[in-house]
PDB file of N, CA and C in Angstrom:
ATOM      1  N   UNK A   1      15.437  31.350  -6.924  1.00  0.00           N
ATOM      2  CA  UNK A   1      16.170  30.112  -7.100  1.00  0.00           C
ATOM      3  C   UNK A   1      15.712  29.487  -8.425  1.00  0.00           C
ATOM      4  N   UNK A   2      16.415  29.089  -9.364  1.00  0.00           N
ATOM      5  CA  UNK A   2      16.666  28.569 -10.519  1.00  0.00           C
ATOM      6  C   UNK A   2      15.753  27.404 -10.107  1.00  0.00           C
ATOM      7  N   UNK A   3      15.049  27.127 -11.332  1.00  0.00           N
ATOM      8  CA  UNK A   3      14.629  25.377 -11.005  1.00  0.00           C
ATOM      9  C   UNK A   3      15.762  23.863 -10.934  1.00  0.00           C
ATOM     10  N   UNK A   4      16.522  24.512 -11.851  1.00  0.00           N
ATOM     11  CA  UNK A   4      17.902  23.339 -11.895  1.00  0.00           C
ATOM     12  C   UNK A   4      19.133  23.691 -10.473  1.00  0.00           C
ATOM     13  N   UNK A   5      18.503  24.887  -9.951  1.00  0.00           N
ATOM     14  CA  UNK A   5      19.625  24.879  -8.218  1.00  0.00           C
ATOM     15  C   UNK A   5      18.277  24.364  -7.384  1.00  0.00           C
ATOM     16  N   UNK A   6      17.464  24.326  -7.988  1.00  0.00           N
ATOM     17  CA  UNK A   6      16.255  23.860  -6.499  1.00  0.00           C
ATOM     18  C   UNK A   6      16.666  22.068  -7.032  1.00  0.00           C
ATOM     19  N   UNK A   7      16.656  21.445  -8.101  1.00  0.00           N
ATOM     20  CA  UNK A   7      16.917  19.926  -8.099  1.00  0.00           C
ATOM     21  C   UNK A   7      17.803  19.382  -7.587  1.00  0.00           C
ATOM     22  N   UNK A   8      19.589  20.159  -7.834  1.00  0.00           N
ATOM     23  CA  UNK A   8      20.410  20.283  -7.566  1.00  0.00           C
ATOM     24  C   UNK A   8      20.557  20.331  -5.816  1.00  0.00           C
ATOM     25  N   UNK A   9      19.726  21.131  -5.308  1.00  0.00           N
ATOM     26  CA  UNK A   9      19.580  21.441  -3.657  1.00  0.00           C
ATOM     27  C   UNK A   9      19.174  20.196  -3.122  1.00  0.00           C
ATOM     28  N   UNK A  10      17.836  20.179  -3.410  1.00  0.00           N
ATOM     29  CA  UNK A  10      17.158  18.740  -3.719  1.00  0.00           C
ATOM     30  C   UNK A  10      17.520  17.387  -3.409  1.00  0.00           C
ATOM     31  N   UNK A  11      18.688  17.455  -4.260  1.00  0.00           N
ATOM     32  CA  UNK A  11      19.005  15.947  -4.429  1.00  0.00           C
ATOM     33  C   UNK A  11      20.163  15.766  -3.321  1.00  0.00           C
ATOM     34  N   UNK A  12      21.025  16.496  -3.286  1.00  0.00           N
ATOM     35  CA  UNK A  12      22.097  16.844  -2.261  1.00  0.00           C
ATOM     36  C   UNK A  12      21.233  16.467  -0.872  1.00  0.00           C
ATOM     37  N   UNK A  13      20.353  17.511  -0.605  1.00  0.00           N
ATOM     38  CA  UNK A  13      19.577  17.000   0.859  1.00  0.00           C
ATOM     39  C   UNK A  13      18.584  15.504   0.868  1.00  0.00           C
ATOM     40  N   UNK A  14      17.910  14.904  -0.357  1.00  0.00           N
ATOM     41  CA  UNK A  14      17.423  13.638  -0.318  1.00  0.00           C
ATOM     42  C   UNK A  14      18.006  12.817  -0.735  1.00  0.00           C
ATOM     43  N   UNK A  15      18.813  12.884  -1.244  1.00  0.00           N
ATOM     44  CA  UNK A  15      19.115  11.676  -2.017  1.00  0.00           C
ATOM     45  C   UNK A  15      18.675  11.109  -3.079  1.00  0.00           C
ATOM     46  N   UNK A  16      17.851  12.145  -4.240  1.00  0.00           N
ATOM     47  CA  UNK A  16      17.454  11.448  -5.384  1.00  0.00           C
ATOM     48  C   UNK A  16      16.684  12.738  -5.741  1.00  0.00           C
ATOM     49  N   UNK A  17      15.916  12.896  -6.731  1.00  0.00           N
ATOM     50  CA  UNK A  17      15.719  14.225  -7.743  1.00  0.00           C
ATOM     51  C   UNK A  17      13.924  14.063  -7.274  1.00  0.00           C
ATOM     52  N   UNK A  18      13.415  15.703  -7.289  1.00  0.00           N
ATOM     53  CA  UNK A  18      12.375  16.058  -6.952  1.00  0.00           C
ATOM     54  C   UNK A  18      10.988  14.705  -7.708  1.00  0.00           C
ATOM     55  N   UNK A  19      11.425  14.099  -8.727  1.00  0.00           N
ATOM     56  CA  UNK A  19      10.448  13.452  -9.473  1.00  0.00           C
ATOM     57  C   UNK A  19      10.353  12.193  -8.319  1.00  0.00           C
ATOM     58  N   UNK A  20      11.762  11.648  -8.435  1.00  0.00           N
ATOM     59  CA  UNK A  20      11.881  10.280  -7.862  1.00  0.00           C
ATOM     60  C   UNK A  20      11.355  10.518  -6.265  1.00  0.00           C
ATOM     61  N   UNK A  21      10.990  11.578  -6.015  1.00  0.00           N
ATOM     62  CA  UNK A  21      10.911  11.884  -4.368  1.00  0.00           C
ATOM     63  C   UNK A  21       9.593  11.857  -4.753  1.00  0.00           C
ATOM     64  N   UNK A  22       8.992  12.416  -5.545  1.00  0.00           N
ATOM     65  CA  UNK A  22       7.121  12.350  -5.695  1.00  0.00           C
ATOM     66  C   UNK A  22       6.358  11.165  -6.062  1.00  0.00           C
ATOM     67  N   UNK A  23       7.404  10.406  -7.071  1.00  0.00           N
ATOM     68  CA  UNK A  23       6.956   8.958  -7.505  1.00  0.00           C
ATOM     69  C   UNK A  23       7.237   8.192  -6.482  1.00  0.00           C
ATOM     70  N   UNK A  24       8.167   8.180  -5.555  1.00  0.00           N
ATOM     71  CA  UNK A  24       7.887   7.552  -4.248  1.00  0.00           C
ATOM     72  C   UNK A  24       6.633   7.710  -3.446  1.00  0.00           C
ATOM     73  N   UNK A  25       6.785   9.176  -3.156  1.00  0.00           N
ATOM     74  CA  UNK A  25       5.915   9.108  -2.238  1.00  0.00           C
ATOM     75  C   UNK A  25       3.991   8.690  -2.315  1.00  0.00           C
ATOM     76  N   UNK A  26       3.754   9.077  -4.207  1.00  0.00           N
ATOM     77  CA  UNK A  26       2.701   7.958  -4.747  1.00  0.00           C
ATOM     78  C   UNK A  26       2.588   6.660  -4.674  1.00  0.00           C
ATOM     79  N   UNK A  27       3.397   6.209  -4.694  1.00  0.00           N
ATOM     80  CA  UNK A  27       3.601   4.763  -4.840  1.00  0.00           C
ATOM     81  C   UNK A  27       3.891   4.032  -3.431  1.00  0.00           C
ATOM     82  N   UNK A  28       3.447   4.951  -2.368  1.00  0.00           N
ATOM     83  CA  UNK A  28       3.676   4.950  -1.156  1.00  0.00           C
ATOM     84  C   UNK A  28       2.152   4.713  -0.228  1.00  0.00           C
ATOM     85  N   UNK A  29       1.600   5.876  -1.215  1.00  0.00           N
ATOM     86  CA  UNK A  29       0.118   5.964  -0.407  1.00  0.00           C
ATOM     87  C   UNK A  29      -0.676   4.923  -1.326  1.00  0.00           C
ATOM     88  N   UNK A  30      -0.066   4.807  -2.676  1.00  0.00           N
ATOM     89  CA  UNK A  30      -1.195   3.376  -3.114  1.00  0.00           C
ATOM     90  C   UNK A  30      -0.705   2.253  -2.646  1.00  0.00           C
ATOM     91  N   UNK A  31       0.568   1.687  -1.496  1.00  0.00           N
ATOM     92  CA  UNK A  31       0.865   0.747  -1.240  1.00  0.00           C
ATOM     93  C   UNK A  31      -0.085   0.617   0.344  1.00  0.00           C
ATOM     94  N   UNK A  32      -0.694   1.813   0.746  1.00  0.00           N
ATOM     95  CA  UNK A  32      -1.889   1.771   1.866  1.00  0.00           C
ATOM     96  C   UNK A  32      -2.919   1.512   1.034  1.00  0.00           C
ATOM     97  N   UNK A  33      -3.403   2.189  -0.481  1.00  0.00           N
ATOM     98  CA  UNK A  33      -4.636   2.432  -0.871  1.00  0.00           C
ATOM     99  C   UNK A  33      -5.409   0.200  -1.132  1.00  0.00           C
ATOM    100  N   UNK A  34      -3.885  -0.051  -1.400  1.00  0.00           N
ATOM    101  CA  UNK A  34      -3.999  -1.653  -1.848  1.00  0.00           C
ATOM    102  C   UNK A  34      -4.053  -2.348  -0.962  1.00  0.00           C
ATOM    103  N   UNK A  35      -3.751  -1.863   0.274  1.00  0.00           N
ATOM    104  CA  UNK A  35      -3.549  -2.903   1.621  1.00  0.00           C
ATOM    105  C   UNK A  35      -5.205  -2.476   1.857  1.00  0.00           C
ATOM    106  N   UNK A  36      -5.791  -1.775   1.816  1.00  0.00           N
ATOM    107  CA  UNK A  36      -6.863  -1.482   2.175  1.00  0.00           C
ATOM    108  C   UNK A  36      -7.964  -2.475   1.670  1.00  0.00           C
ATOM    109  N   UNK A  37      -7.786  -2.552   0.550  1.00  0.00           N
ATOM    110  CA  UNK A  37      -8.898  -3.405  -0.325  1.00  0.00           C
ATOM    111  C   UNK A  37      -9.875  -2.555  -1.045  1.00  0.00           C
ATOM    112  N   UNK A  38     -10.298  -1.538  -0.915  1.00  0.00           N
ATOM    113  CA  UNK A  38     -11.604  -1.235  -1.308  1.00  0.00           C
ATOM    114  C   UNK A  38     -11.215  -0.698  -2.674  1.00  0.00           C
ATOM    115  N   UNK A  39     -10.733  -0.312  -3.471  1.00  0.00           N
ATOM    116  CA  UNK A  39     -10.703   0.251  -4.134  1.00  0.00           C
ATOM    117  C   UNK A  39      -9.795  -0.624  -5.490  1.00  0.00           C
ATOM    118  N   UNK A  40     -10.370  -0.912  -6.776  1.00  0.00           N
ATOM    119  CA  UNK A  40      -9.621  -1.404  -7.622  1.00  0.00           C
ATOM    120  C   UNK A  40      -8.326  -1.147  -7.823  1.00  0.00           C
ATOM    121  N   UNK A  41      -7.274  -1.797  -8.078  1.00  0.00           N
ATOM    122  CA  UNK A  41      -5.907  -1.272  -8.695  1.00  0.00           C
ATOM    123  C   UNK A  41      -6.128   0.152  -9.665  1.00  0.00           C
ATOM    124  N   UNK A  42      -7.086  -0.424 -10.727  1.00  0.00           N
ATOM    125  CA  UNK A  42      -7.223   0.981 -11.712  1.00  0.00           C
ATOM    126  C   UNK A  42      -7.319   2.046 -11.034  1.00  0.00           C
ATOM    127  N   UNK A  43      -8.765   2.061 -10.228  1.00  0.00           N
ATOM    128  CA  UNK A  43      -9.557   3.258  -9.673  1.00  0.00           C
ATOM    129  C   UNK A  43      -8.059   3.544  -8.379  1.00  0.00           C
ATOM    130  N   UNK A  44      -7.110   2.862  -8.496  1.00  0.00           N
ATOM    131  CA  UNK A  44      -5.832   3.562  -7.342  1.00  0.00           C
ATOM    132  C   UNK A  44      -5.116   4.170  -8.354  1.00  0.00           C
ATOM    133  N   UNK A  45      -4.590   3.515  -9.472  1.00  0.00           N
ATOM    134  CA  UNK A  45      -4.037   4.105 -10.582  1.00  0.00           C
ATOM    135  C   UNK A  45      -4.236   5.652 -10.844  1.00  0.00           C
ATOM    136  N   UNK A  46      -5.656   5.980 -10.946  1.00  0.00           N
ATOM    137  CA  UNK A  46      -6.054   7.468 -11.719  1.00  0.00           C
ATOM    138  C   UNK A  46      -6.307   8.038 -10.610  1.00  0.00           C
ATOM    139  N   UNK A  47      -6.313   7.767  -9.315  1.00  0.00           N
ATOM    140  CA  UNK A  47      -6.399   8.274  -8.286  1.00  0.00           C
ATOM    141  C   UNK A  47      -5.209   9.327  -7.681  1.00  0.00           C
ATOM    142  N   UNK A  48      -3.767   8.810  -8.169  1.00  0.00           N
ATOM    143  CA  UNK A  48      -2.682   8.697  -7.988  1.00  0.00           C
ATOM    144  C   UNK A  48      -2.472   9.784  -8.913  1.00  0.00           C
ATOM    145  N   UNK A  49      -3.094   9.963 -10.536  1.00  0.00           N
ATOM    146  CA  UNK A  49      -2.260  10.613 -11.882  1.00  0.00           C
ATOM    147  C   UNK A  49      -1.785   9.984 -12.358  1.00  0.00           C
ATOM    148  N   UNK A  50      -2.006   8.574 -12.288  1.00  0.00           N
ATOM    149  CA  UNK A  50      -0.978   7.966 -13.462  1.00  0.00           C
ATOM    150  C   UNK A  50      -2.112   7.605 -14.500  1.00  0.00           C
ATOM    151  N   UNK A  51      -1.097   7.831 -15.763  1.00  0.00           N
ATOM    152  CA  UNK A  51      -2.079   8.473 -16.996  1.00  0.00           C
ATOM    153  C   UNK A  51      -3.029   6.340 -17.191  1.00  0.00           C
ATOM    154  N   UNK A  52      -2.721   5.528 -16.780  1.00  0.00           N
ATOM    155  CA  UNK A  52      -3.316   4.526 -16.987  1.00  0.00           C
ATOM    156  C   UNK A  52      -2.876   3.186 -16.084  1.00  0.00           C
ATOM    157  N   UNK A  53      -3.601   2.138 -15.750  1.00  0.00           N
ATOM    158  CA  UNK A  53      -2.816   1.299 -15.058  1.00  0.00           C
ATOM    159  C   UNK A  53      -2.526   0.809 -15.044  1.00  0.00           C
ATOM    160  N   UNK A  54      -1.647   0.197 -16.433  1.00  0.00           N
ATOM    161  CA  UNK A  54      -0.754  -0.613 -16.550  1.00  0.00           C
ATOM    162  C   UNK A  54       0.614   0.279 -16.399  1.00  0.00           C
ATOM    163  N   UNK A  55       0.854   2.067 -16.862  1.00  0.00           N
ATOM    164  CA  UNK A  55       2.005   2.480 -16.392  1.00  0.00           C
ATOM    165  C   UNK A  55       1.830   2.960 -14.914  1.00  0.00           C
ATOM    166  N   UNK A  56       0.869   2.654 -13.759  1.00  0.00           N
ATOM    167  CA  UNK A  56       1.293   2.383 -12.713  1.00  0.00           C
ATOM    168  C   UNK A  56       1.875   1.133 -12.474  1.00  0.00           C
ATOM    169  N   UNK A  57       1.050   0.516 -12.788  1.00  0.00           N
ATOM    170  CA  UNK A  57       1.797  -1.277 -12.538  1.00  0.00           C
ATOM    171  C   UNK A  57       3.491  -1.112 -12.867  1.00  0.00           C
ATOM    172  N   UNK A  58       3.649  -0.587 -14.118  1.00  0.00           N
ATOM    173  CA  UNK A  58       5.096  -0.415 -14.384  1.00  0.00           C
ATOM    174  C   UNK A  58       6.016   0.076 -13.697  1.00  0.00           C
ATOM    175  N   UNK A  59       5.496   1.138 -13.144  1.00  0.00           N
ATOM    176  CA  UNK A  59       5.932   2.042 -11.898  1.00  0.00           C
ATOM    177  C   UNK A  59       6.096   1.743 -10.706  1.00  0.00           C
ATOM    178  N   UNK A  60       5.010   0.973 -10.307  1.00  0.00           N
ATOM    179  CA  UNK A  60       5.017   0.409  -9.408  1.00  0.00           C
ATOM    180  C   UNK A  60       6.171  -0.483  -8.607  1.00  0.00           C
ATOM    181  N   UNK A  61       6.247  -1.461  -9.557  1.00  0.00           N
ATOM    182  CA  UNK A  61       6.878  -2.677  -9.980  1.00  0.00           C
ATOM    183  C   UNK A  61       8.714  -2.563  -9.504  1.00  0.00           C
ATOM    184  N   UNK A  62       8.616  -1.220 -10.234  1.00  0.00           N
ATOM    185  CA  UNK A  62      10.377  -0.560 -10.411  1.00  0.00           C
ATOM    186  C   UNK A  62      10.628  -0.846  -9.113  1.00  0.00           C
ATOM    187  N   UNK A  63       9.475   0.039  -8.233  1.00  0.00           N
ATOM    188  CA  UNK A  63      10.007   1.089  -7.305  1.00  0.00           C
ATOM    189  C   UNK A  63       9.904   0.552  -6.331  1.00  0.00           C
ATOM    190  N   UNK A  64       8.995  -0.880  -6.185  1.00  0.00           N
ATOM    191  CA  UNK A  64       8.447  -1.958  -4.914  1.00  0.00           C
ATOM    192  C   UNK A  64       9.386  -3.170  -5.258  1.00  0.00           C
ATOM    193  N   UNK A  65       9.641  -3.661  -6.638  1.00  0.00           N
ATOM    194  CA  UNK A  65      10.366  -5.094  -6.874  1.00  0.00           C
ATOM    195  C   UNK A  65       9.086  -6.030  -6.860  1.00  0.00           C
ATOM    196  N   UNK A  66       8.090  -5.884  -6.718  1.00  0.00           N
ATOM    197  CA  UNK A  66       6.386  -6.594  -7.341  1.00  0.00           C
ATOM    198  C   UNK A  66       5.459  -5.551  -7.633  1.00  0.00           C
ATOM    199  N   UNK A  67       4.514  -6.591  -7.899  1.00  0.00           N
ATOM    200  CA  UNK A  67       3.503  -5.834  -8.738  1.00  0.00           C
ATOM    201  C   UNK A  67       2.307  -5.528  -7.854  1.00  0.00           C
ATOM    202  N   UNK A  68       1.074  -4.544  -8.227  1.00  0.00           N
ATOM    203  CA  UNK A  68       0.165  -3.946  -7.466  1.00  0.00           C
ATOM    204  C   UNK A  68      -0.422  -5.504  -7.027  1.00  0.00           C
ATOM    205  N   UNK A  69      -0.841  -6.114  -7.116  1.00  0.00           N
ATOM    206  CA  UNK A  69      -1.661  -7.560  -7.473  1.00  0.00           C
ATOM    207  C   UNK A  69      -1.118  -8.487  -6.690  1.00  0.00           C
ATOM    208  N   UNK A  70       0.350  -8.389  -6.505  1.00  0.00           N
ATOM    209  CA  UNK A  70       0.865  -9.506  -5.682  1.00  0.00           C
ATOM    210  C   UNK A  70       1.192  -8.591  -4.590  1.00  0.00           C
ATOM    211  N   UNK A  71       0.785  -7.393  -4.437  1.00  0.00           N
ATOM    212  CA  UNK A  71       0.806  -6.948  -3.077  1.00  0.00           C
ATOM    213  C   UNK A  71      -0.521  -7.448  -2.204  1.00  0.00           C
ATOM    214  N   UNK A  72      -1.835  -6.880  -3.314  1.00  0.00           N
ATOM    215  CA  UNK A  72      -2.690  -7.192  -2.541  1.00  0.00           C
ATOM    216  C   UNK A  72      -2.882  -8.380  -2.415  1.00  0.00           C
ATOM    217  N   UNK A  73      -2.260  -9.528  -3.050  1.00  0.00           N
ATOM    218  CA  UNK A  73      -2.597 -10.922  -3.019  1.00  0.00           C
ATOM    219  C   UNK A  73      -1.929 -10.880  -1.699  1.00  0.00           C
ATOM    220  N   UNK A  74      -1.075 -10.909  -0.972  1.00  0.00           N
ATOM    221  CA  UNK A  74      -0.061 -10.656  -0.047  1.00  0.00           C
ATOM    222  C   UNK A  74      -0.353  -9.871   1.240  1.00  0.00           C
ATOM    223  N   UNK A  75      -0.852  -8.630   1.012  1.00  0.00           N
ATOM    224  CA  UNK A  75      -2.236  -8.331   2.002  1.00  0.00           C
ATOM    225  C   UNK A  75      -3.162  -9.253   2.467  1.00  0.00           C
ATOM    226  N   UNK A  76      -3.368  -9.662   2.048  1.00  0.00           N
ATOM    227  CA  UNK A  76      -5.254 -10.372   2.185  1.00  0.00           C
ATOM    228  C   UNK A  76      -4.711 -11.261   2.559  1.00  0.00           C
ATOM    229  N   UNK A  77      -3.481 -12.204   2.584  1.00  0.00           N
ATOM    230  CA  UNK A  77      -3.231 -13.600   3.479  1.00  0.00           C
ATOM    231  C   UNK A  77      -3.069 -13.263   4.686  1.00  0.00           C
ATOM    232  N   UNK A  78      -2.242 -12.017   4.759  1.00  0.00           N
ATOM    233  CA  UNK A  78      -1.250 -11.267   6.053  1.00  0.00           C
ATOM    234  C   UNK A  78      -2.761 -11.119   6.929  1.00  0.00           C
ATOM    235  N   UNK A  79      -3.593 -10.441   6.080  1.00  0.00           N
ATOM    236  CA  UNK A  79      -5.206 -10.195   6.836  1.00  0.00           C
ATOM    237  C   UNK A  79      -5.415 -11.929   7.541  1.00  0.00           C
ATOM    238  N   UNK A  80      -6.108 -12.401   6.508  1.00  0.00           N
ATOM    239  CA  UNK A  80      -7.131 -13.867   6.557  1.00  0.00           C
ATOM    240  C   UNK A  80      -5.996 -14.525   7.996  1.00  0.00           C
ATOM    241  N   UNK A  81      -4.785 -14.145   8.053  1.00  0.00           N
ATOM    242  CA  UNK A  81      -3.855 -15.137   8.993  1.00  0.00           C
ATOM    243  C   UNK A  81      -3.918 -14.415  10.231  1.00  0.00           C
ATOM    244  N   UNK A  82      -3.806 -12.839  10.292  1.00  0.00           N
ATOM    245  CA  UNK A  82      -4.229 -12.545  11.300  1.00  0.00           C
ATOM    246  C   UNK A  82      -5.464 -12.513  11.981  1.00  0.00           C
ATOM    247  N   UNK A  83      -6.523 -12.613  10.832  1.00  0.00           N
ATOM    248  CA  UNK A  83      -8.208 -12.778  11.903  1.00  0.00           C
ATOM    249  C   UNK A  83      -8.325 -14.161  12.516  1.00  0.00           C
ATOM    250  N   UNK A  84      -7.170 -15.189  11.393  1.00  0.00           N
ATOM    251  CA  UNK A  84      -7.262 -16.660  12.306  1.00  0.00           C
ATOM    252  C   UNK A  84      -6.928 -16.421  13.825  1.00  0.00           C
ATOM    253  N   UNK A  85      -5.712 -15.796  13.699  1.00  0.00           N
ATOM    254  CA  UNK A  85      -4.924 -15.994  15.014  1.00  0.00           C
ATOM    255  C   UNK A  85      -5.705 -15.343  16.012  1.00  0.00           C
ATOM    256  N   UNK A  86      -6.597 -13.949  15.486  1.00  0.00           N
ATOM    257  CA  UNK A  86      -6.852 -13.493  16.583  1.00  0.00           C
ATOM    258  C   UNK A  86      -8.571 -14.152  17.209  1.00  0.00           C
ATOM    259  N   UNK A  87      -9.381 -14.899  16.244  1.00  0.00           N
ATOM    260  CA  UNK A  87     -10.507 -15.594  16.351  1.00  0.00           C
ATOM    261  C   UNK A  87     -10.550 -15.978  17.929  1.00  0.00           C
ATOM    262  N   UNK A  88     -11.909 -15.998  18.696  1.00  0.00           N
ATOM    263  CA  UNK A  88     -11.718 -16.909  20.053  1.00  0.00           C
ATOM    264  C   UNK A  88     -12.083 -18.674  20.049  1.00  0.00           C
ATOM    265  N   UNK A  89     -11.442 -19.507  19.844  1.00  0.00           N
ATOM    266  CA  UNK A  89     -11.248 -20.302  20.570  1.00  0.00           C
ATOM    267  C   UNK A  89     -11.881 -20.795  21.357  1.00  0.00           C
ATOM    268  N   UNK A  90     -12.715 -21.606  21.707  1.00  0.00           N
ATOM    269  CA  UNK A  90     -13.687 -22.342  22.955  1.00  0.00           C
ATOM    270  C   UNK A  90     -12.695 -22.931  24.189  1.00  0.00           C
ATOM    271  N   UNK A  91     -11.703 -23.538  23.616  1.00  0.00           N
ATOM    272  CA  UNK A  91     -11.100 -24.217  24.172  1.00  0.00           C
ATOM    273  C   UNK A  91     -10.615 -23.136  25.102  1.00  0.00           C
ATOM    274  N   UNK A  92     -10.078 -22.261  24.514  1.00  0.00           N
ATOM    275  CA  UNK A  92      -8.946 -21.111  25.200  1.00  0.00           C
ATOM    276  C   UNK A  92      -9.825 -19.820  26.365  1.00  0.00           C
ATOM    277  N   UNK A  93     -11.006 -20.048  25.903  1.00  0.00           N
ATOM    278  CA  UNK A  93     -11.999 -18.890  26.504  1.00  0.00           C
ATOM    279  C   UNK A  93     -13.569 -19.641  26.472  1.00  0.00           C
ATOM    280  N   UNK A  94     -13.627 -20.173  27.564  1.00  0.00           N
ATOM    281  CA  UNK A  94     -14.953 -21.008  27.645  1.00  0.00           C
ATOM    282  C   UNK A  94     -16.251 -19.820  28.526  1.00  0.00           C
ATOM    283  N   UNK A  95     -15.932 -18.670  28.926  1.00  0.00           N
ATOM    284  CA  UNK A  95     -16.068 -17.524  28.512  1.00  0.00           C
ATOM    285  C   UNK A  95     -17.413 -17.130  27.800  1.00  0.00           C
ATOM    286  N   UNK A  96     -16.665 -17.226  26.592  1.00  0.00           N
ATOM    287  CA  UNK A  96     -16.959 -17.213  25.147  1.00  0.00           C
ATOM    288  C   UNK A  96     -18.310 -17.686  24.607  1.00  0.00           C
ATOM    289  N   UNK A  97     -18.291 -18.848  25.162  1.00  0.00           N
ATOM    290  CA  UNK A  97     -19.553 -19.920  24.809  1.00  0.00           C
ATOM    291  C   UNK A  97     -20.757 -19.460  26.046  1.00  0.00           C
ATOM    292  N   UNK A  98     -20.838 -18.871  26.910  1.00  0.00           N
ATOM    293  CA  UNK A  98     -21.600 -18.442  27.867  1.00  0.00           C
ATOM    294  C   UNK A  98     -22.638 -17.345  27.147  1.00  0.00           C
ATOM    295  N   UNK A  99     -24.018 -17.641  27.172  1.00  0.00           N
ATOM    296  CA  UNK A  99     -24.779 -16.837  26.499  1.00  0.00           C
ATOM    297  C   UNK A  99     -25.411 -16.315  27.173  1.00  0.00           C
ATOM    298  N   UNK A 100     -25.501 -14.823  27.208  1.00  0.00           N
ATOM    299  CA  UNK A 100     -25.665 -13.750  27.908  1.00  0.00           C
ATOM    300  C   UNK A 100     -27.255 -13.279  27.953  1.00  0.00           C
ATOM    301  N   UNK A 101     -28.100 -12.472  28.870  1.00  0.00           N
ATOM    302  CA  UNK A 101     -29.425 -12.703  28.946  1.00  0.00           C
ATOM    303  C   UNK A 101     -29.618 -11.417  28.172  1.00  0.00           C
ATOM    304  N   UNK A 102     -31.235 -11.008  27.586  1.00  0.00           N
ATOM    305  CA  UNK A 102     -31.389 -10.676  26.645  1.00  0.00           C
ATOM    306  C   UNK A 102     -32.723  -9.440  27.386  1.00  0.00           C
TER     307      UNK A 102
END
């Protein structure tokens, strides 16, 4: 098979060309690597192959409609709001406040 009948095949069964199917699917696992926290944008950047990280950011950007930065800014509230909600409460679990022998 020709490389231009494998793109051609390709695109017919996905819906978009072997590149745009790989730059997705990068820009997929650094949208976990950023929800995660541990790891700088850059150090996700070269992690990924992208030759630097501002043309991930660029990339990014296209393919999400924001940027690496306002994801994780966006993460970390979604976090900080869910450890509120899930925190115990005295009021709700008196439970809670009962100190256990040692």
């Amino acid at each position: 098979m020709s490389p231009f009948h494998f793109a051609r095949c390709f695109r017919q069964t996905t819906g978009m060309t072997p590149h745009q199917f790989v730059t997705r699917e990068r820009i997929e696992r650094a949208r976990t690597m950023i929800a995660d926290g541990r790891q700088t944008i850059g150090d996700i950047a070269m992690a990924l192959g992208f030759a630097s990280a501002s043309h991930f950011a660029d990339v990014y950007r296209r393919v999400t409609g924001t940027t690496p930065r306002r994801t994780r800014n966006m993460s970390r509230q979604t976090e900080s709001i869910a450890k509120r909600k899930n925190a115990v409460h005295p009021s709700k679990n008196p439970e809670a406040l009962r100190l256990t022998d040692r």
